[in-house]
N, C-alpha and C. Protein backbone atom coordinates (compact mmCIF):
# COMPACT_ATOMS: atom_id res chain seq x y z
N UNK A 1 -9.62 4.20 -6.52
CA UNK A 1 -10.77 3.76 -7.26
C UNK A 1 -10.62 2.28 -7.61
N UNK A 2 -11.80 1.22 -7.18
CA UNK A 2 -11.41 -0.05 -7.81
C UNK A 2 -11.89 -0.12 -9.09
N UNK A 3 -11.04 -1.08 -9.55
CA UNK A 3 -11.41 -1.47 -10.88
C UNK A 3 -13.01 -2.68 -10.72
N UNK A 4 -13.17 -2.76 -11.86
CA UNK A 4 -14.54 -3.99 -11.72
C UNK A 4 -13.86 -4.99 -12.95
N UNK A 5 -14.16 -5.91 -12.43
CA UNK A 5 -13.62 -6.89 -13.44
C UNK A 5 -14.36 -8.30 -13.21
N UNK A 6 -15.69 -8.30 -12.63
CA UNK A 6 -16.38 -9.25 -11.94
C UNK A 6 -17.15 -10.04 -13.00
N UNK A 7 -17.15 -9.28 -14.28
CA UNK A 7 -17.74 -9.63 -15.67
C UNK A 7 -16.64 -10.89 -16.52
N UNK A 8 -15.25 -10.73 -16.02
CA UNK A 8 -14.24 -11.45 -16.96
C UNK A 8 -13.83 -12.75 -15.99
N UNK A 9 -13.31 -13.85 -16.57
CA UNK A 9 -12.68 -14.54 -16.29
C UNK A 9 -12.00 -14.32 -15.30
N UNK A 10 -11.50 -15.62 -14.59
CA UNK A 10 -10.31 -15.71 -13.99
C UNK A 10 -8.78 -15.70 -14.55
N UNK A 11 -8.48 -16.17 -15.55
CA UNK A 11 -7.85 -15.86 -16.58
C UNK A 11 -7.49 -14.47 -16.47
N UNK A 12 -8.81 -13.47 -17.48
CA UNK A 12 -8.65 -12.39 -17.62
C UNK A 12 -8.05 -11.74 -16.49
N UNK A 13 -8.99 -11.78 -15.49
CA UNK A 13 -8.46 -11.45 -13.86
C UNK A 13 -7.25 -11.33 -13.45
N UNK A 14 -6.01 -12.38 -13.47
CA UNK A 14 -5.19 -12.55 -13.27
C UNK A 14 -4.14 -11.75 -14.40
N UNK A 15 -4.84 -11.53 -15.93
CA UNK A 15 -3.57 -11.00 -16.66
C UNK A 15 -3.83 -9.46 -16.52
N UNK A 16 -5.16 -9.25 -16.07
CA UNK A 16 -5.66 -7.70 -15.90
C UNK A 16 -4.92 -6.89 -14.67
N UNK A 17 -4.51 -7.82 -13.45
CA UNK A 17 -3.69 -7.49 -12.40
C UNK A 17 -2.22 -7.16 -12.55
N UNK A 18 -1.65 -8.49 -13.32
CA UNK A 18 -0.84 -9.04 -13.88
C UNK A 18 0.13 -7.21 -14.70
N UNK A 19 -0.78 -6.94 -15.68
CA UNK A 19 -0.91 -6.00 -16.46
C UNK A 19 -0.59 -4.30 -15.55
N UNK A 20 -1.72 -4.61 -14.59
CA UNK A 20 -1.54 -3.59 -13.74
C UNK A 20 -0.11 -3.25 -12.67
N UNK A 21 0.65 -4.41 -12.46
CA UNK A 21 1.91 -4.43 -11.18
C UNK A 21 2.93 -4.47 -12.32
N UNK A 22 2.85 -4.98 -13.88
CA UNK A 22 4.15 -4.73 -14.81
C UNK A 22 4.00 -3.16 -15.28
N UNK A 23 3.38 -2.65 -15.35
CA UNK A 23 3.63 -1.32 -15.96
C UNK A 23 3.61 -0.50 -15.01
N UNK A 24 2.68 -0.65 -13.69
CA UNK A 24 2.57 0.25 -12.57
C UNK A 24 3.73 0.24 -11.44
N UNK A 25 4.40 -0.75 -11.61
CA UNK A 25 5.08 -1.11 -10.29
C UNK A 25 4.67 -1.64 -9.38
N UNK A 26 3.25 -1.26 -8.78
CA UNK A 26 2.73 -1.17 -7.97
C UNK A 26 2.83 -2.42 -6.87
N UNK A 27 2.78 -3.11 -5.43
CA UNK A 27 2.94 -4.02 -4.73
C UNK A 27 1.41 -4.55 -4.68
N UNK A 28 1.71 -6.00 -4.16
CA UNK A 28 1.21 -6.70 -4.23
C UNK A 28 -0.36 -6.03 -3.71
N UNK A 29 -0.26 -5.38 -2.14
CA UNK A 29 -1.04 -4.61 -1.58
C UNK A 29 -1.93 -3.43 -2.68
N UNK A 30 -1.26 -2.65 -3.11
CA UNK A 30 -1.72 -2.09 -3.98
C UNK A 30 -2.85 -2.36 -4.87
N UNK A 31 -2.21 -3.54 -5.84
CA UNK A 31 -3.15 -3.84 -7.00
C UNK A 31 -3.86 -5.12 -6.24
N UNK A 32 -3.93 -5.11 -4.87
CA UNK A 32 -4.75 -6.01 -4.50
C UNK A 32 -6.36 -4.64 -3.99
N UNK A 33 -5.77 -3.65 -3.27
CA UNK A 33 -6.78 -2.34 -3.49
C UNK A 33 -7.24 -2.14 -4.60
N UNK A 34 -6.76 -1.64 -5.21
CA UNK A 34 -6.98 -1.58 -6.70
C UNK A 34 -7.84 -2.43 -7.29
N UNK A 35 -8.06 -3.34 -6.89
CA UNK A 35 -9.29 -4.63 -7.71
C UNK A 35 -10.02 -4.80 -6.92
N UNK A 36 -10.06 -4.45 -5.56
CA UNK A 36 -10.76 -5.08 -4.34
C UNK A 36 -11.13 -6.27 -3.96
N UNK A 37 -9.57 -7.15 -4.23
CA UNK A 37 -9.30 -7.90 -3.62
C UNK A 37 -7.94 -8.18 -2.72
N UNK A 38 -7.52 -9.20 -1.93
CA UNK A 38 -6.95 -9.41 -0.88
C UNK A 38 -5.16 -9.35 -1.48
N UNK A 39 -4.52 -9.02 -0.67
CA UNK A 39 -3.18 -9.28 -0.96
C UNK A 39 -2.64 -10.83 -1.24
N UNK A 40 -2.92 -11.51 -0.55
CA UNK A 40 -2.95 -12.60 -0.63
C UNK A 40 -3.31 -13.33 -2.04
N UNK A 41 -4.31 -13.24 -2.13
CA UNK A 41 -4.90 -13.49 -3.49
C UNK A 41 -4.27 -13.02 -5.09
N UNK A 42 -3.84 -11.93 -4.75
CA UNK A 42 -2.81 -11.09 -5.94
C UNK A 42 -1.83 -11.87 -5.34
N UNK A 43 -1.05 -11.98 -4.64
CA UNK A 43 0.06 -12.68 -4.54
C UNK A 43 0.27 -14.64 -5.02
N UNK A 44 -0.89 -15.13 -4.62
CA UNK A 44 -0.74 -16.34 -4.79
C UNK A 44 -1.10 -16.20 -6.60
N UNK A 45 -2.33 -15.64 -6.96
CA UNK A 45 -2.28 -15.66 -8.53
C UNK A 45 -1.37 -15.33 -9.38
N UNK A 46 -0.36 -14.70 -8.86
CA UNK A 46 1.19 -14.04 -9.50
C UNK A 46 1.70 -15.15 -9.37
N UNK A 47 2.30 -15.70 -8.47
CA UNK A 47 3.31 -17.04 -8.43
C UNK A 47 2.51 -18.11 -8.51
N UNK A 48 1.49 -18.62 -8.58
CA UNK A 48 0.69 -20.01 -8.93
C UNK A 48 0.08 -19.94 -10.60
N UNK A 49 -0.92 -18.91 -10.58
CA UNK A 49 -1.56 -19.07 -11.94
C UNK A 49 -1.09 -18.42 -13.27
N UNK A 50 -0.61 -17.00 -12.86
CA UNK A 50 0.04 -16.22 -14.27
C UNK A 50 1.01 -17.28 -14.86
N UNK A 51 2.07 -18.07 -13.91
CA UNK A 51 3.54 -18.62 -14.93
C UNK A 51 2.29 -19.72 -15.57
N UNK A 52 1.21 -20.46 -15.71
CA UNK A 52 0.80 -20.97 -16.66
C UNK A 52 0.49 -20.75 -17.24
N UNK A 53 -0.58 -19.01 -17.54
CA UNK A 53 -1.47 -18.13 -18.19
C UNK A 53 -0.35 -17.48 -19.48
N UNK A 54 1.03 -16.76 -18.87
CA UNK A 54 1.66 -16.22 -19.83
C UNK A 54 2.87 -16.12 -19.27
N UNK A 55 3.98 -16.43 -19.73
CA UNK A 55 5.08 -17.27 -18.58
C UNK A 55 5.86 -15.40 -19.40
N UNK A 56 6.15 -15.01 -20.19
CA UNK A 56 6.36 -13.69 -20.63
C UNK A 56 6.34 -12.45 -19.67
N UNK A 57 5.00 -12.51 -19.34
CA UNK A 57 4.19 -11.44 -18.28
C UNK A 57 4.78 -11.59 -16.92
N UNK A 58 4.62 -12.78 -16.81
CA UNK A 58 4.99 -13.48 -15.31
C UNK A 58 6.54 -13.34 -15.02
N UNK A 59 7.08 -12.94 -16.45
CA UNK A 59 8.96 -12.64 -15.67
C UNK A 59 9.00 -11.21 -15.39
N UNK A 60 8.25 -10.04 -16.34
CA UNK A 60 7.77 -8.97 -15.98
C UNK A 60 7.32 -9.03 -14.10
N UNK A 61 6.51 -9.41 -14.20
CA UNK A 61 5.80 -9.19 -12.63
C UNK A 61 6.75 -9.56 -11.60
N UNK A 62 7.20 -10.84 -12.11
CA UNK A 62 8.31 -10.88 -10.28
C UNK A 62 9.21 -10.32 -10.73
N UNK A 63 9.68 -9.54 -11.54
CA UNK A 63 10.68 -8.93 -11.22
C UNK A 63 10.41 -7.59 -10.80
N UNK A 64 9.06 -6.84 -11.01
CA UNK A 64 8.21 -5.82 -10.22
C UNK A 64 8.55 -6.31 -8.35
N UNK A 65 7.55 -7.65 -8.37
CA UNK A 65 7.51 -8.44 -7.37
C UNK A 65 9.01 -8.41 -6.51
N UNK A 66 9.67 -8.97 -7.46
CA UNK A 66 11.41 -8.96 -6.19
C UNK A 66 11.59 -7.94 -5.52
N UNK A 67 11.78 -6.63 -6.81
CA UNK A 67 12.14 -4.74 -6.68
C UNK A 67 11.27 -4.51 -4.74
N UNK A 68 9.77 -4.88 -5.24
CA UNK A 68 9.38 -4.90 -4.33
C UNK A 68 9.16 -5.42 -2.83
N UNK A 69 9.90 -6.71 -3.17
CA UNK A 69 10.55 -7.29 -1.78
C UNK A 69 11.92 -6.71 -1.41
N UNK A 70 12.38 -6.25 -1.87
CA UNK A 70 13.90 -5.95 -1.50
C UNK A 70 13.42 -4.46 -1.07
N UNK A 71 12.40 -3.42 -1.51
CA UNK A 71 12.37 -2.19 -1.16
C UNK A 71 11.46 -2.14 0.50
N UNK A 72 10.90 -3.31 0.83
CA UNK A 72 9.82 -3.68 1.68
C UNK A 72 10.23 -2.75 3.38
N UNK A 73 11.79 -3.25 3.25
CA UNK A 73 11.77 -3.00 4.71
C UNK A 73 12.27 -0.83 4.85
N UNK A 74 12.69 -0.53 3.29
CA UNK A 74 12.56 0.76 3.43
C UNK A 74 11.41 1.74 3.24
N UNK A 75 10.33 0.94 2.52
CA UNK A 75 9.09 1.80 2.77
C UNK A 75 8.80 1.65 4.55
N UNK A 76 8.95 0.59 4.90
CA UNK A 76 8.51 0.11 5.92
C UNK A 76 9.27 0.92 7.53
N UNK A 77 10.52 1.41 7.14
CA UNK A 77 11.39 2.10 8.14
C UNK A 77 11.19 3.89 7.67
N UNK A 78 10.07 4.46 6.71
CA UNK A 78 9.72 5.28 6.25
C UNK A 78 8.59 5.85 7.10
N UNK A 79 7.83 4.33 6.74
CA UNK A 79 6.61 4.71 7.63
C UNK A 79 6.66 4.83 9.10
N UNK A 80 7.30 3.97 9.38
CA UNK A 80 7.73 4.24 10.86
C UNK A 80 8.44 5.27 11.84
N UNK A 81 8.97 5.56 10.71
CA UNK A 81 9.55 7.25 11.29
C UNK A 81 8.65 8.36 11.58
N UNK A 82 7.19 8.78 9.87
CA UNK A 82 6.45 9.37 9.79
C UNK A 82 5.59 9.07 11.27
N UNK A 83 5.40 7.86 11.55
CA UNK A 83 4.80 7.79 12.94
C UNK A 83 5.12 8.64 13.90
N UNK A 84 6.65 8.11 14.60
CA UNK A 84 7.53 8.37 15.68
C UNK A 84 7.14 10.17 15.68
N UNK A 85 7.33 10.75 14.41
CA UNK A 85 8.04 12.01 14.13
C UNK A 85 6.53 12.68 14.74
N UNK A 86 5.28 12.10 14.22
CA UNK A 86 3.74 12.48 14.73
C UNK A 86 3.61 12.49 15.95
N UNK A 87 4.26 11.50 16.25
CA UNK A 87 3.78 10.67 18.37
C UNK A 87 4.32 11.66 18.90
N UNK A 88 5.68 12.60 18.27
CA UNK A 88 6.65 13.27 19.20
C UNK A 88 6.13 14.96 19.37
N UNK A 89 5.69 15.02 18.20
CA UNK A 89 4.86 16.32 17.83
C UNK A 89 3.74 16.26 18.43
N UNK A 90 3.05 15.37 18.69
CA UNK A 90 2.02 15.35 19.70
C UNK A 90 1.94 15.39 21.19
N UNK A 91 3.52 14.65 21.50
CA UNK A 91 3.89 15.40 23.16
C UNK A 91 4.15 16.39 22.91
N UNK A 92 4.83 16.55 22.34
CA UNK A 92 5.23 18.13 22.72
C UNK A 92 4.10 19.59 22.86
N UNK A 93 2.88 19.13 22.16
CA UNK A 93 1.98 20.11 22.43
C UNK A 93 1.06 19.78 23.10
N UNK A 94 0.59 18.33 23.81
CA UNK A 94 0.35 17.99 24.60
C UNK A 94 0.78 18.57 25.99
N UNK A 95 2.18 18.92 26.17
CA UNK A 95 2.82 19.50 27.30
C UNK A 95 2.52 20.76 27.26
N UNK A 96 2.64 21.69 26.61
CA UNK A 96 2.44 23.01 26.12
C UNK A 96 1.50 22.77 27.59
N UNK A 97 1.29 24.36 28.33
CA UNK A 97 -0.08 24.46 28.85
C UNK A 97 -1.18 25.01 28.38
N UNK A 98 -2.23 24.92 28.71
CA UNK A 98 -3.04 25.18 27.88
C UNK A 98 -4.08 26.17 28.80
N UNK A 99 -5.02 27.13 27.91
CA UNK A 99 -6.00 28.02 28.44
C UNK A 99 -7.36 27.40 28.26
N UNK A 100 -7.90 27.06 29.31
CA UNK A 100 -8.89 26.08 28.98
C UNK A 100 -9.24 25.10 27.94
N UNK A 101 -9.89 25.10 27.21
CA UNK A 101 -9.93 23.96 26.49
C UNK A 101 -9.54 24.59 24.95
N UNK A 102 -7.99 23.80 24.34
CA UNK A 102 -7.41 23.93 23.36
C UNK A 102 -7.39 22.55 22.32
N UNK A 103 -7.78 23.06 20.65
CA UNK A 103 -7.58 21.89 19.98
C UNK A 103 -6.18 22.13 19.42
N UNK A 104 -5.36 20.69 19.54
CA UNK A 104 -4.58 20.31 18.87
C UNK A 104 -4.26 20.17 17.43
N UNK A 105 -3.84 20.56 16.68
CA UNK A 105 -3.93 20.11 15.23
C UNK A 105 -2.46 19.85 14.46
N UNK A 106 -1.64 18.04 14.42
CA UNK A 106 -0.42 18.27 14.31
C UNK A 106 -0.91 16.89 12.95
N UNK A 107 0.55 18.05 12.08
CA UNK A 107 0.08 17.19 10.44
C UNK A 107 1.80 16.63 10.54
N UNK A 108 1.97 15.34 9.28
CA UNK A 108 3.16 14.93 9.21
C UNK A 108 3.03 14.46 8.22
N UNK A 109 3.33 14.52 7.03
CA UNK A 109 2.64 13.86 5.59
C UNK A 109 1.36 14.19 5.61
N UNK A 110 0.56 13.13 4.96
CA UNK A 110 -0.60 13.13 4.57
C UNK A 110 -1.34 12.69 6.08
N UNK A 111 -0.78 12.39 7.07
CA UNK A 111 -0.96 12.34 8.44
C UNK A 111 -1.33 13.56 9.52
N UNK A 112 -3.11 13.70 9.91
CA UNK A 112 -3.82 15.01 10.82
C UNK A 112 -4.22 13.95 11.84
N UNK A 113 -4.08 14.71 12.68
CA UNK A 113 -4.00 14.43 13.83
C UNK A 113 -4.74 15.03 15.10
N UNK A 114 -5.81 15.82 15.33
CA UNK A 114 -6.66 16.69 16.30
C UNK A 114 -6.91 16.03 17.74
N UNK A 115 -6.48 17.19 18.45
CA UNK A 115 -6.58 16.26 19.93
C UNK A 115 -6.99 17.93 20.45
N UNK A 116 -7.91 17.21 21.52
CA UNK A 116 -8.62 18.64 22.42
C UNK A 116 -8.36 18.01 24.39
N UNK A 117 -7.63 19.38 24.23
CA UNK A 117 -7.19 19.24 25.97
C UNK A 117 -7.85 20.33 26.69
């Protein structure tokens, strides 16, 4: 669900995000969904505008921010497995033979997958 915040400041904006990645954890990506705006944008307003807005908040956040660079490449070798583990489950019943026309249906997490052979 995004938030709306199109009524407040930039200011506000930034400590409302700000607010959201110190208590949530959450990555940059995230509370950039979360507002419906860009990663980028949450990222540059964290390290450019918050340390002038509230230099307090701003040691809170990168240190959210670091946690979250240092965890980057294990969400990241997480997701990539959940892939592999789908692609492989999908040959394999892919090969299966089949009686005329069969649907596929292979789950892996929150990951469905339907294929008709």
């Amino acid at each position: 669900m995004k938030k709306n915040f199109a009524n407040l400041t930039k200011k506000q904006q930034v400590i409302e995000v700000a607010r959201y990645i110190a208590y949530t954890g959450a990555t940059v990506r995230a509370a950039g969904k979360a507002y419906g705006v860009s990663k980028s944008t949450v990222h540059k307003d964290m390290r450019e505008l918050l340390p002038e807005i509230d230099k307090k908040l701003y040691k809170k956040v990168s240190a959210v921010l670091e946690k979250n660079w240092e965890e980057r490449s294990e969400r990241g070798g997480a997701a990539t497995k959940a892939k592999f583990e789908l692609l492989n489950e999908i040959k394999k019943e892919i090969k299966k033979p089949a009686v005329k026309s069969t649907k596929i249906k292979v789950q892996v997490d929150d990951v469905v997958i339907t294929v008709t052979k």
